[in-house]
Protein backbone atom coordinates (compact mmCIF):
# COMPACT_ATOMS: atom_id res chain seq x y z
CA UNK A 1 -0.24 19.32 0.91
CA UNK A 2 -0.24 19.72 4.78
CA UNK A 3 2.72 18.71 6.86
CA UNK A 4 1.60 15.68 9.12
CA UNK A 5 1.38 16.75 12.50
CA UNK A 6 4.64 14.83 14.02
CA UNK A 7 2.79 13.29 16.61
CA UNK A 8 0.64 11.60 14.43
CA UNK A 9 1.16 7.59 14.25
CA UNK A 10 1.97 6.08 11.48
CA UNK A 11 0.69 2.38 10.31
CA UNK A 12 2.97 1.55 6.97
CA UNK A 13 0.83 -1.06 5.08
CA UNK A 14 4.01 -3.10 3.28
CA UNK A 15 1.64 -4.50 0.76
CA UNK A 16 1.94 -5.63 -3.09
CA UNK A 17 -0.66 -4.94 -6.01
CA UNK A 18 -0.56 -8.75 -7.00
CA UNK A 19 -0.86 -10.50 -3.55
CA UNK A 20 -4.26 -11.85 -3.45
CA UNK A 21 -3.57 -11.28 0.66
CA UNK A 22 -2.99 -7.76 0.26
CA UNK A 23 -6.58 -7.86 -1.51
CA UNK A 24 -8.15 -9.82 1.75
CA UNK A 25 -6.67 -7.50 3.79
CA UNK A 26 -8.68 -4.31 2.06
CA UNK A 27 -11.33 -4.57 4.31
CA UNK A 28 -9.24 -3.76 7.51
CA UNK A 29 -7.40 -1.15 5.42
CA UNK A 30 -10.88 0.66 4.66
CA UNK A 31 -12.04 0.20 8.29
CA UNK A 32 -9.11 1.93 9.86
CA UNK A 33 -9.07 4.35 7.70
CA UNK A 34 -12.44 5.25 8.48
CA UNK A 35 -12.08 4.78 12.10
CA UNK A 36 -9.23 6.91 12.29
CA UNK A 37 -8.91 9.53 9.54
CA UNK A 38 -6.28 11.83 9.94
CA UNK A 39 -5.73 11.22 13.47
CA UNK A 40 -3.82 7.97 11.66
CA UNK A 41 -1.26 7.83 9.02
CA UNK A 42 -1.55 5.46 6.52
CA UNK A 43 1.46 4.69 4.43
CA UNK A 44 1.62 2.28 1.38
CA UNK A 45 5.05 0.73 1.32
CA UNK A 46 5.72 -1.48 -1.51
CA UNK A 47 6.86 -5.02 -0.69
CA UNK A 48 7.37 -6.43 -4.38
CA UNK A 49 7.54 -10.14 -4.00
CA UNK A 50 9.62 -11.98 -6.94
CA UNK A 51 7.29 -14.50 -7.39
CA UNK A 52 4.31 -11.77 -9.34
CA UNK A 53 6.31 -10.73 -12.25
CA UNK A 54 3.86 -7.63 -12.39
CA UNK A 55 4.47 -6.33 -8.68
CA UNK A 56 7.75 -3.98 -9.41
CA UNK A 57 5.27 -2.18 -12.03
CA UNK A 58 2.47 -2.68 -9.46
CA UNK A 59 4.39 -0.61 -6.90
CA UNK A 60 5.35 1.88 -9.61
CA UNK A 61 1.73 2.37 -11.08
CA UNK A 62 1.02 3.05 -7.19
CA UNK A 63 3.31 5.64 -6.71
CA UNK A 64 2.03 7.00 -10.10
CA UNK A 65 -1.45 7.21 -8.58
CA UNK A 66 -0.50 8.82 -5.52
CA UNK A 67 1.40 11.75 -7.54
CA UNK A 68 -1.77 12.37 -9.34
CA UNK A 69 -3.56 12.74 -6.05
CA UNK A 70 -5.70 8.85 -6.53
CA UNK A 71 -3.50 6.90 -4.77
CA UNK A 72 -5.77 4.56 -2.32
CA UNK A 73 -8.79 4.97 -4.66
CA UNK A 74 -6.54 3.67 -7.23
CA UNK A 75 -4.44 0.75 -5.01
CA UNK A 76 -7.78 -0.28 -4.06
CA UNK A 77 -8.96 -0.52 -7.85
CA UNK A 78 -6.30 -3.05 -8.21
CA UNK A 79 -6.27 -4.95 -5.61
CA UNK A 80 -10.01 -5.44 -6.10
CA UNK A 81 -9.00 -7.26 -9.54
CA UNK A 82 -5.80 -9.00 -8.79
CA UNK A 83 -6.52 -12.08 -10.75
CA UNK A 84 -6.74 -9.55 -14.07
CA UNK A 85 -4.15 -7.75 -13.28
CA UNK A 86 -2.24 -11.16 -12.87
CA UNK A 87 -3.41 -12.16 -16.49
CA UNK A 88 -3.10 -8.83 -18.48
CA UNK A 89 -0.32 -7.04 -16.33
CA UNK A 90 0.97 -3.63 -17.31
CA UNK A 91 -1.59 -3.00 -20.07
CA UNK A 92 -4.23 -3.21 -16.98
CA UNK A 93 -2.85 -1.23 -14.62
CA UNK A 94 -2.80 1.61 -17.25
CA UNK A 95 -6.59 0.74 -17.84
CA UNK A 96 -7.41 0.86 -14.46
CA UNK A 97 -6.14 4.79 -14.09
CA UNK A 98 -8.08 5.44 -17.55
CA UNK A 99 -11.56 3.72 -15.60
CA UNK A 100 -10.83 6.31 -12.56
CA UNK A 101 -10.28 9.24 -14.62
CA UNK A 102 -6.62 9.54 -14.24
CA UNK A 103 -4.08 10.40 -17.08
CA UNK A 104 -3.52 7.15 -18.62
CA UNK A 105 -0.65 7.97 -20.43
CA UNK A 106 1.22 9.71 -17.98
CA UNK A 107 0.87 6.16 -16.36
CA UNK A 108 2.34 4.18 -19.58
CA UNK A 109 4.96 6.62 -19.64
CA UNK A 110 6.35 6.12 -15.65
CA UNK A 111 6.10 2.53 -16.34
CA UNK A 112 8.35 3.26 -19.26
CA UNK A 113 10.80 5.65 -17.76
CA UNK A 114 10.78 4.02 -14.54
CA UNK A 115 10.70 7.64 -12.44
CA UNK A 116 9.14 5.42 -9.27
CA UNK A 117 11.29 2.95 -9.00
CA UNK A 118 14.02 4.17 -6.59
CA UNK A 119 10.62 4.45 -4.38
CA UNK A 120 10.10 0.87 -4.87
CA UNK A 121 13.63 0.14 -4.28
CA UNK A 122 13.86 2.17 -0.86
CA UNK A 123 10.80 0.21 0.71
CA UNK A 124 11.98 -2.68 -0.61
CA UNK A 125 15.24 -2.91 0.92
CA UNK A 126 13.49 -0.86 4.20
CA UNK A 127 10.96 -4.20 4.22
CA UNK A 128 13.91 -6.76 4.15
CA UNK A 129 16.05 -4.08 6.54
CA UNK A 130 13.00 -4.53 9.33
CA UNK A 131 11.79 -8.29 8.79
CA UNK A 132 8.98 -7.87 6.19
CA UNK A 133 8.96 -11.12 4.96
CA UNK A 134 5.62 -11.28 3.24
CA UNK A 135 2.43 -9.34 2.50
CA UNK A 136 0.60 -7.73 3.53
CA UNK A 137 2.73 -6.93 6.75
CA UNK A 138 1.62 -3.61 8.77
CA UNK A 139 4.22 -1.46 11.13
CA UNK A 140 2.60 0.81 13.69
CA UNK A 141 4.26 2.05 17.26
CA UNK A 142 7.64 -0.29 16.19
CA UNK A 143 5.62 -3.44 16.38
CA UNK A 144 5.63 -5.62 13.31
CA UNK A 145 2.47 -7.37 12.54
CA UNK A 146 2.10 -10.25 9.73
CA UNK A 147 -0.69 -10.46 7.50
CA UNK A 148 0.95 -12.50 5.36
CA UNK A 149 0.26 -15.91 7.69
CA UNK A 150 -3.26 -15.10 9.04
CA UNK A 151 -5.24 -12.01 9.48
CA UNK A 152 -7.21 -12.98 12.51
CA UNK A 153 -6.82 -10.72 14.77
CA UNK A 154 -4.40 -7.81 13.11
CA UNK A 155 -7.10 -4.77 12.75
CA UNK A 156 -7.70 -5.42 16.54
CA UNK A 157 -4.13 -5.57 17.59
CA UNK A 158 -3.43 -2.61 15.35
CA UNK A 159 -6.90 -0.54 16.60
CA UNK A 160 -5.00 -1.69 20.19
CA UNK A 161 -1.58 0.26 19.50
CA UNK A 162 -3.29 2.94 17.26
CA UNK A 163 -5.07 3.99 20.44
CA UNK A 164 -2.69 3.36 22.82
CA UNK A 165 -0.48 5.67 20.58
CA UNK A 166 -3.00 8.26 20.55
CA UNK A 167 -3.68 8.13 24.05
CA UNK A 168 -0.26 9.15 24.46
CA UNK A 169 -0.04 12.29 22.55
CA UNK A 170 0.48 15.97 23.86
């Protein structure tokens, strides 16, 4: 895996797999993404909000994805379904990685042994450490942006900084 180049911005998404905002907010996600490619780094921080008793093994099943190289593909799998995932819980997020060709079991077994979750812990208390109240909630260029409240707006405001950011580099 290439180093990022250090003056590369960064936009962490602080997101959660069972926020049904998270899942409006996929659109912008692609779109920047595709605006920006590499010239942007985009992080998934995990944000697990107590009230989806699925999102700790959510974030984990994430992380999972991400080690076996699916990561986005995989986030946006989920998010895409969040009401099953909200009915069937762990059993789907280990179907989901089957449907996308992913070793399923691996994923049963992280969920099991739990090798993710000081991951999920560290954005966690990083989200609460910075204001994160909510999700989805994007960082880029020190500003804090809620998505949580209303998206109007956000993917302009962050396009705004993004280039301003850019603009800026050596």
């Amino acid at each position: 895996m290439n180093a990022p180049n250090p003056a590369t911005p960064i936009l962490d998404v602080w997101c959660e797999l069972q926020c049904p905002d998270c899942r409006s907010a996929l659109d912008d996600v692609r779109a920047l993404r595709e605006r920006y490619g590499d010239r942007l780094e985009l992080r998934l921080r995990h944000f697990p909000l107590e009230k989806h008793k699925h999102s700790f093994a959510g974030a984990q099943a994430a992380e999972e994805a991400f080690a076996q190289g699916e990561g986005w593909p995989y986030v946006e799998a989920v998010l895409g379904r969040v009401e099953e995932f909200d009915r069937a819980g762990e059993p789907f997020l280990v179907e989901v990685a089957r449907e996308l060709g992913l070793d399923a079991e691996e994923f049963d077994t992280a969920l099991v042994d739990g090798r993710h979750i000081l991951i999920v812990d560290a954005d966690q208390a990083e989200g609460k450490a910075i204001g994160v109240t909510g999700t989805p909630t994007y960082v880029i260029g020190g500003e804090r942006l809620d998505g949580g409240k209303s998206q109007d707006g956000l993917r302009a405001r962050v396009e705004e900084i993004a280039d301003r950011l850019l603009a800026e580099q050596p």
